[in-house]
Protein backbone atom coordinates (compact mmCIF):
# COMPACT_ATOMS: atom_id res chain seq x y z
CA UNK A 1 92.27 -37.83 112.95
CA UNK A 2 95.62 -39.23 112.60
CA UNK A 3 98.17 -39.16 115.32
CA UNK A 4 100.76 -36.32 112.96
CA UNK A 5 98.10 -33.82 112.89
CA UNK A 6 96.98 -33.80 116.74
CA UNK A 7 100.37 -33.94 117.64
CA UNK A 8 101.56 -30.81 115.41
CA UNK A 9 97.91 -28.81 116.11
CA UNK A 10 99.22 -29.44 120.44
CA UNK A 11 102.65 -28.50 119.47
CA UNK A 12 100.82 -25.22 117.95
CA UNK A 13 98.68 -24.51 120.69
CA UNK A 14 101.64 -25.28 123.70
CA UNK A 15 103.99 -22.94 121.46
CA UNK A 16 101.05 -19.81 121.33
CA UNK A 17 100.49 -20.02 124.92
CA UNK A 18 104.31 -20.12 125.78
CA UNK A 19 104.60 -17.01 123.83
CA UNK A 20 101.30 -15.31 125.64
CA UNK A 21 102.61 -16.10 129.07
CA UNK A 22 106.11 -14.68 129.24
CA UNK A 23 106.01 -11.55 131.56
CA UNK A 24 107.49 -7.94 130.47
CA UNK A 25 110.42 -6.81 130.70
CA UNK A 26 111.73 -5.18 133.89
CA UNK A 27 112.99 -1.74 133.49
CA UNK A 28 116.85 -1.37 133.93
CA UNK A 29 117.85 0.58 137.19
CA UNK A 30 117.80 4.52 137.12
CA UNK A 31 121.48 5.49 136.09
CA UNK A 32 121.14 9.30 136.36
CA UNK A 33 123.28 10.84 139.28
CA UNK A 34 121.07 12.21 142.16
CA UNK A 35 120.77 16.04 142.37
CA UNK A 36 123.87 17.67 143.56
CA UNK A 37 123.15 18.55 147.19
CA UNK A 38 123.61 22.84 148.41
CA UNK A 39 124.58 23.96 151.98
CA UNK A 40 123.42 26.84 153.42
CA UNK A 41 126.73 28.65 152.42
CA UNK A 42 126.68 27.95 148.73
CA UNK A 43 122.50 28.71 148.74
CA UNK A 44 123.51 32.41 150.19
CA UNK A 45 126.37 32.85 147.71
CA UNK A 46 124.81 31.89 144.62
CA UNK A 47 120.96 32.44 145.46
CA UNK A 48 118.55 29.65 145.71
CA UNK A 49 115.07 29.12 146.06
CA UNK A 50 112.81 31.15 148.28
CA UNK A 51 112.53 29.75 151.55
CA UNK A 52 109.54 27.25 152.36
CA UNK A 53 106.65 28.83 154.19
CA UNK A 54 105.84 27.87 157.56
CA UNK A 55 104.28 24.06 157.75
CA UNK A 56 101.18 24.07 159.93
């Protein structure tokens, strides 16, 4: 085998396993805003959830 065909057929294989080895992406960062947060006050003025039962 001549020395052009070995070299492209290792240029072939290096470029498949470059491609196979590259990691996912990362998911981008969580842009929602968190909950808004309820006081007592504003839970008895515009109802809320039932209160949690007793944790035993």
């Amino acid at each position: 085998m001549s020395p052009l065909p070995r070299l492209t057929l290792a240029a072939l294989a290096a470029a498949a396993l470059a491609a196979c080895s590259q990691a996912p992406a990362a998911p981008g960062p969580e842009l929602s805003p968190p909950p808004p947060r309820v006081d007592a006050k504003t839970q008895l003025e515009y109802g809320g959830p039932p209160p949690r039962g007793p944790r035993y």
